[in-house]
Each structure stands twice: as C-alpha cells, then as structure tokens.
Protein backbone atom coordinates (compact mmCIF):
# COMPACT_ATOMS: atom_id res chain seq x y z
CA UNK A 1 0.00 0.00 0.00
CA UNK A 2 2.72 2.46 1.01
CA UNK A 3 4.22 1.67 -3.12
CA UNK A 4 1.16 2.67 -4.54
CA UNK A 5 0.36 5.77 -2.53
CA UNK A 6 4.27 6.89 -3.29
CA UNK A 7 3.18 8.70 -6.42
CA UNK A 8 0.05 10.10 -5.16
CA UNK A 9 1.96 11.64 -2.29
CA UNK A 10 3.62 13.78 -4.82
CA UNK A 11 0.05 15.24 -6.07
CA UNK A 12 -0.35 18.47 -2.92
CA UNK A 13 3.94 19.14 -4.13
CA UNK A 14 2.48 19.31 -7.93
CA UNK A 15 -0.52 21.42 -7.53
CA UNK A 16 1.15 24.19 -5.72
CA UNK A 17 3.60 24.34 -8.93
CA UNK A 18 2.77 26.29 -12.31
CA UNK A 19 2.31 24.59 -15.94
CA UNK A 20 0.04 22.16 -15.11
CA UNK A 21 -2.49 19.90 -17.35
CA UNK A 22 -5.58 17.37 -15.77
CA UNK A 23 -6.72 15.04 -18.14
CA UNK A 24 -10.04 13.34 -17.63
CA UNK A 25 -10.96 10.24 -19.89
CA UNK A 26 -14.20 8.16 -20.82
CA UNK A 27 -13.75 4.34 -22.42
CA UNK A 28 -15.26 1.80 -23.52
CA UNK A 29 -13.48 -1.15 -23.01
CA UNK A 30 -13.77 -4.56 -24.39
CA UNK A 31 -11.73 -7.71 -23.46
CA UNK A 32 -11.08 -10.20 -25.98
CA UNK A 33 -8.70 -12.47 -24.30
CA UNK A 34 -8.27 -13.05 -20.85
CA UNK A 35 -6.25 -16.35 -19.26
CA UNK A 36 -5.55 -17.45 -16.06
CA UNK A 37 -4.32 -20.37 -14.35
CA UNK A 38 -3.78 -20.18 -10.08
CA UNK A 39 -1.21 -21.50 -9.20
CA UNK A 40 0.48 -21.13 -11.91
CA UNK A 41 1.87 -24.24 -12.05
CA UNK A 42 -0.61 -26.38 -11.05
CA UNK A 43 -3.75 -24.38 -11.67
CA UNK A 44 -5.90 -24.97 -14.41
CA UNK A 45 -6.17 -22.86 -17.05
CA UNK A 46 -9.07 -21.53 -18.46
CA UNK A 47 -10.38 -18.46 -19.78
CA UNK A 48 -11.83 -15.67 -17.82
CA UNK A 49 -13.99 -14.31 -20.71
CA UNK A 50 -16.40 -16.81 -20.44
CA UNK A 51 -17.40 -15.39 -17.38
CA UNK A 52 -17.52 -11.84 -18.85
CA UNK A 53 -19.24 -12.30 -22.29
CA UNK A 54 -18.80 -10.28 -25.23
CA UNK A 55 -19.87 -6.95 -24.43
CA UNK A 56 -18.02 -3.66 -23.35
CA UNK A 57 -17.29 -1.81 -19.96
CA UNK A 58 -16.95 1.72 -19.21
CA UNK A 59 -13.49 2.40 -17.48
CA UNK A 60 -11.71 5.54 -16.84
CA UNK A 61 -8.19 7.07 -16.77
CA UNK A 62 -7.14 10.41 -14.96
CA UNK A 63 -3.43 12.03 -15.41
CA UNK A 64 -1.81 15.16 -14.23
CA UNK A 65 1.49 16.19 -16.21
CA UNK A 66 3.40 18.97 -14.89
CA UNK A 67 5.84 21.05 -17.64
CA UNK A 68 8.98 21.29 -15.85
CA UNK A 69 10.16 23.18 -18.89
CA UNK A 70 12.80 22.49 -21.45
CA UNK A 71 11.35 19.73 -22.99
CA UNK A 72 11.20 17.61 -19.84
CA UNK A 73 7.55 16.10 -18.06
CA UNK A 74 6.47 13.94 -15.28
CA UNK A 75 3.42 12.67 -15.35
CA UNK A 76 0.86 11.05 -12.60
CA UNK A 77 -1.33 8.50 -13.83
CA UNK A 78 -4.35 6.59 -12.22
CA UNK A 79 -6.20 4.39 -14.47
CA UNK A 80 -8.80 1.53 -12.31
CA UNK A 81 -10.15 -0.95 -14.29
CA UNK A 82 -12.93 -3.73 -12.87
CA UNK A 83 -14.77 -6.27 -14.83
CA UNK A 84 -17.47 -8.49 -13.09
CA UNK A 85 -19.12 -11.20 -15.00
CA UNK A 86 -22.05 -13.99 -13.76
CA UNK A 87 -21.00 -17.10 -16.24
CA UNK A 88 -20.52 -20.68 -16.51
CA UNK A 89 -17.29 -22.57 -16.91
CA UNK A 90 -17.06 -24.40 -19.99
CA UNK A 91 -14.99 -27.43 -17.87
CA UNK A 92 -14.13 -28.07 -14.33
CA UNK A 93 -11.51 -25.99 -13.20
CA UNK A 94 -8.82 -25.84 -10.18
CA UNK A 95 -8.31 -22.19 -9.21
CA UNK A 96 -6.50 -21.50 -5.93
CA UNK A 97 -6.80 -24.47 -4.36
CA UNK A 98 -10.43 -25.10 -4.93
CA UNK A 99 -12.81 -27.10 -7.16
CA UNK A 100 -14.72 -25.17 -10.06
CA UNK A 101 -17.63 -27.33 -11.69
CA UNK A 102 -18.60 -26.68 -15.30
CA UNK A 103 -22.07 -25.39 -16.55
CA UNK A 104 -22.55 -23.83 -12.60
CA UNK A 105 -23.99 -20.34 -12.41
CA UNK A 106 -20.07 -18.54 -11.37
CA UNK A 107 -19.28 -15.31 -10.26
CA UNK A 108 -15.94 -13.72 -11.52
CA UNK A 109 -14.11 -10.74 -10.81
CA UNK A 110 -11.40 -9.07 -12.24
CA UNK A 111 -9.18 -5.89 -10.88
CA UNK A 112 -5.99 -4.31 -12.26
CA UNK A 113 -5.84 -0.92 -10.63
CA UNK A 114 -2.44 0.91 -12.04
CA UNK A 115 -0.58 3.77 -10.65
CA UNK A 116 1.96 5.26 -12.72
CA UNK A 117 4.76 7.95 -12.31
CA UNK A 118 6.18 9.19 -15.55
CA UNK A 119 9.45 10.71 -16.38
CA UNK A 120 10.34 11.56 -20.41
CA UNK A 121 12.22 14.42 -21.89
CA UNK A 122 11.77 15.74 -25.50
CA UNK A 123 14.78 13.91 -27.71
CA UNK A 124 13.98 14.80 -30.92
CA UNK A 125 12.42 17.51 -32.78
CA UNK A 126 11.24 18.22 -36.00
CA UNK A 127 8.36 20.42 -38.33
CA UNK A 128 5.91 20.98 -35.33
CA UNK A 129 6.66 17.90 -33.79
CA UNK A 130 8.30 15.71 -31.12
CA UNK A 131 9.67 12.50 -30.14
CA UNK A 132 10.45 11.88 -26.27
CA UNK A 133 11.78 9.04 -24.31
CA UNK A 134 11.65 8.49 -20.51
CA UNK A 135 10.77 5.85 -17.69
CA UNK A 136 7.74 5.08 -15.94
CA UNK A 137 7.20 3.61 -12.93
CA UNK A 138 4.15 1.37 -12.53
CA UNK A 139 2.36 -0.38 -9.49
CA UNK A 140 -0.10 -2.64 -10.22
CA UNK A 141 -2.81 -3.64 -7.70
CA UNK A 142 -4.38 -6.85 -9.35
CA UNK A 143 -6.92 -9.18 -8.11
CA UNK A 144 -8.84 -12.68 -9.54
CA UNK A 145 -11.80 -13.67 -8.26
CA UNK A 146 -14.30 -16.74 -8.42
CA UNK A 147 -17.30 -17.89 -6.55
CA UNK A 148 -19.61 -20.25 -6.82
CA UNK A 149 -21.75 -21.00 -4.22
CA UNK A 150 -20.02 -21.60 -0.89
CA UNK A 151 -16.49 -22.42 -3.10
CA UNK A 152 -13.96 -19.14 -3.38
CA UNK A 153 -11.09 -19.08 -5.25
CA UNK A 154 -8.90 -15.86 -5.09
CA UNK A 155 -5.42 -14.23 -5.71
CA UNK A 156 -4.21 -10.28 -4.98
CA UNK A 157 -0.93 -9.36 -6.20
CA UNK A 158 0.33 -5.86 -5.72
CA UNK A 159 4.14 -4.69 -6.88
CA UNK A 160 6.00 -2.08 -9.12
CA UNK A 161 6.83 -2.48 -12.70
CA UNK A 162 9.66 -0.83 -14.30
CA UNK A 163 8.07 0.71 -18.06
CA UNK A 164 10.29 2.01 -20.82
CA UNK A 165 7.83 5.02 -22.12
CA UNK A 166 7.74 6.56 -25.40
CA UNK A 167 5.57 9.80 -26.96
CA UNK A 168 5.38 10.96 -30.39
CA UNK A 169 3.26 13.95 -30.93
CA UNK A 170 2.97 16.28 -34.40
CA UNK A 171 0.58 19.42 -34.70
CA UNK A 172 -1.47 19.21 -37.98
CA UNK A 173 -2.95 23.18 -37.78
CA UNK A 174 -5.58 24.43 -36.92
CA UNK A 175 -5.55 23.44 -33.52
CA UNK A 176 -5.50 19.57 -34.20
CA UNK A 177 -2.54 17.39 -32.51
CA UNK A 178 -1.79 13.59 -33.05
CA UNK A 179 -0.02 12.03 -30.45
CA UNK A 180 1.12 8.62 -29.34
CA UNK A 181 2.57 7.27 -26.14
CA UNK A 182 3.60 3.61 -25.34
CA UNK A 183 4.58 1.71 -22.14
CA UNK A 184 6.62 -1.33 -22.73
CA UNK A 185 8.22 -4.34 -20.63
CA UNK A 186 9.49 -7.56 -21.60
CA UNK A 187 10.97 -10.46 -19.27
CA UNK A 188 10.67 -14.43 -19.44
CA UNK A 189 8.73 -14.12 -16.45
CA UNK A 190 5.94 -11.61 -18.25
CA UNK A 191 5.22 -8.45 -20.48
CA UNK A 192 3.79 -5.60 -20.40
CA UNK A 193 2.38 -3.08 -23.82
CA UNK A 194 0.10 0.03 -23.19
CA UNK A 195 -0.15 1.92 -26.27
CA UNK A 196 -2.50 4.87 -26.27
CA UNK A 197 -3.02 7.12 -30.34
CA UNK A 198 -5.24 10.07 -29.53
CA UNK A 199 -6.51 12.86 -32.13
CA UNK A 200 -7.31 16.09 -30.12
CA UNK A 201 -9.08 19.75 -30.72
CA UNK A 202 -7.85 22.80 -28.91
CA UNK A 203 -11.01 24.40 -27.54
CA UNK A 204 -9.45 27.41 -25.78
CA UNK A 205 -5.77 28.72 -24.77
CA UNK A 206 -6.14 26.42 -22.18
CA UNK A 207 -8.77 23.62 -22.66
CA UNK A 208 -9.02 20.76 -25.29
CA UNK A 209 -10.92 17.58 -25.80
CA UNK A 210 -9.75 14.30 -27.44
CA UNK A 211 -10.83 11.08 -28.27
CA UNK A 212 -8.28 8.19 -28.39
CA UNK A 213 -7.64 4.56 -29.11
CA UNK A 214 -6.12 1.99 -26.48
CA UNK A 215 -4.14 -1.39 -26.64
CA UNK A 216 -2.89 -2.81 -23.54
CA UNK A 217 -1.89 -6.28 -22.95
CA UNK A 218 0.38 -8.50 -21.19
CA UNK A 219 0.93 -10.78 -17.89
CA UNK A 220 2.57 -13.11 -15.70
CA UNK A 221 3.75 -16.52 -15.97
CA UNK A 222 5.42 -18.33 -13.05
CA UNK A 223 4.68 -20.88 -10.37
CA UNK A 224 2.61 -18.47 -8.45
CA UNK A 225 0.01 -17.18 -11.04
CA UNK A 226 -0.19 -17.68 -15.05
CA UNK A 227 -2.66 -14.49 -16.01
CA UNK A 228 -2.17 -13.10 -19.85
CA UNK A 229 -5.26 -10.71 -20.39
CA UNK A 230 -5.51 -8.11 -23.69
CA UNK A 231 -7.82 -4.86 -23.58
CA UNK A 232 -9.35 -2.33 -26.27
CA UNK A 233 -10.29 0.69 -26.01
CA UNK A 234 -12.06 4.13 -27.48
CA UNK A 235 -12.95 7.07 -25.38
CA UNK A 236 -13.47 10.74 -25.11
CA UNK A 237 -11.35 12.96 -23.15
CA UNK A 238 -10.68 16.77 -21.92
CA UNK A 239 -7.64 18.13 -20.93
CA UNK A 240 -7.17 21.60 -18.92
CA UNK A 241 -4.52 23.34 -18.65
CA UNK A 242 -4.01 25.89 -14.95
C-alpha cells in the first residue's frame, strides 16, 4: 500500500507548482482475451472471458502532467479498471486451491488498478513535432476472483513495474494534434504493452478535448500465477490546462 500511494503523495507538491495539465478520460473497453491459471503451475487454465461475455465496460483514466520546462515532463497516472461477470465454466476448473464445476452459475471478478509515475524528456524535434523518451514507474494492484456458491477461489498481487515510455506527438494546424505514447516491458517471467493514439481539438488557450484509441496487454507466468489478459479501447477525453 505504502508503493502505490508513493506517487500520489507527490500530487499536494504538484498542484502548488505552475504549468500544469488534468486530463479526464471516458472508455469503452472490451476484453477479448483473458487467461488465467492459479497457481500457476498447477492451476488450471481456463479463460476468464467466459465469465464476462462479449460486451463492453466503461473504465476511466485520470493524469496530471506537470511542464517542468525544457522539454522535460512527469506525469501522474491513475487508471482503475474492474470487470465483473455472472458465467458458466465451460470445464471443471482448479483455481487457488479449490474445485470449479462446469455449466454452474459462477461469479468472476477481475481488478488491475495501475498507478503510474512518468518521467520523459523531449529527444527529438522536427516540423511541429516531437519524439520523447523516458521511464515510468508502474504499481499494479491486481486481483482474480471466483465464486460459486459456498467455493472461493482468489489471488491479490500488488508490486512495481519498471516501463520504458515513449511519446510521439505532431501538430497538424488548426488546432488539431496527433499524439502517441507507449509503455513497454518484456521479461521471461511476463510483459507488459500500453499503447494509447489520440486525435485532439484545442477548444481554448487552455482547454481541449480528445478522443483516443487503447491497446494494452500483457501478464505473468510463473509458479505463483499464469494471467495473460488483452484490452481495447475508445474514449473521449478533456484536458485543462491551470
């Protein structure tokens, strides 16, 4: 707990500064693969999504960046994400130690709260545009849930994740800016890919909305847990600058 409220601890220093932008952001999220196996290595696996259906969930993502001028930002990010689903399990399934019988009404819930501090610096420019490269720290607060009738099954994991991060951005006139950022890990022990393309409109000096795409994907597989899950996203946004 005291990992994930490190960043948000930083939020009073930030607001008494100048050259600041919120960011407020609407999606709806879909979830066409989702796998998990507990424990990992003796767990069955099976997939979560049969739980949730094929239908979308409304999920939300809320950043601060601060400008600490010459071409270098940190960012705050706090994006929750929940997905409950009433289901039946296709097969019988093993899942932290308990029994899971197949075509039995099953409750299912899954949580990957992530906190994210942000550092990147402008490293190339060109023709009203950008390229910057930085770090981001990420703690996840993850949880898998299943019940069905008196029989619980359940896992919480919560734990930094070193990100390399990446932003593109290029003004097209006329108060219209593409931009695209990307979080990225890779180990033998899991992965990690959050890529975010957003199109937005300046409304005033100091307000603009957007709508953007999402991708995010990855997991972990070791003796402990196997959990591989892959998101998509579109949403609305506004950003305001103070």
């Amino acid at each position: 707990m005291c990992i994930i409220l490190t960043p948000l601890a930083l939020l009073p220093m930030l607001c008494l500064a100048q050259n600041l932008q919120f960011e407020v952001q609407l999606d709806a999220t879909s979830m066409p693969k989702n796998v998990v196996a507990l424990p990992g290595s003796s767990g069955t696996k099976f997939a979560l999504r049969d739980l949730y259906g094929t239908g979308t969930a409304t999920t939300s993502r809320y950043r601060l960046i601060y400008d600490a001028g010459k071409g270098t930002e940190w960012v705050l990010l706090y994006a929750p994400l929940t997905l409950r689903g009433n289901g039946s399990l296709k097969s019988a399934v093993q899942f932290g130690g308990s029994t899971f019988s197949a075509g039995v009404a099953t409750k299912a819930k899954y949580r990957f709260d992530s906190y994210r501090l942000t550092y990147r610096k402008v490293w190339r420019h060109w023709k009203n545009g950008s390229l910057s490269i930085g770090g981001t720290l990420k703690v996840r607060d993850a949880e898998i849930r299943l019940e069905q009738g008196g029989t619980l099954g359940q896992t919480k994991n919560t734990g930094p994740v070193p990100l390399l991060h990446f932003l593109a951005k290029q003004e097209l006139g006329g108060g219209w800016t593409v931009a695209g950022d990307l979080d990225f890990a890779a180990a033998p022990q899991g992965r990690a890919t959050d890529l975010n393309l957003r199109l937005s409109r300046a409304l005033t000096p100091t307000a603009e909305a957007f709508i953007g795409l999402r991708y995010f994907e990855g997991g972990a597989d070791n003796p402990t847990v196997y959990s591989f899950a892959e998101f998509r996203s579109i949403g609305i946004g506004l950003a305001i600058k103070f």
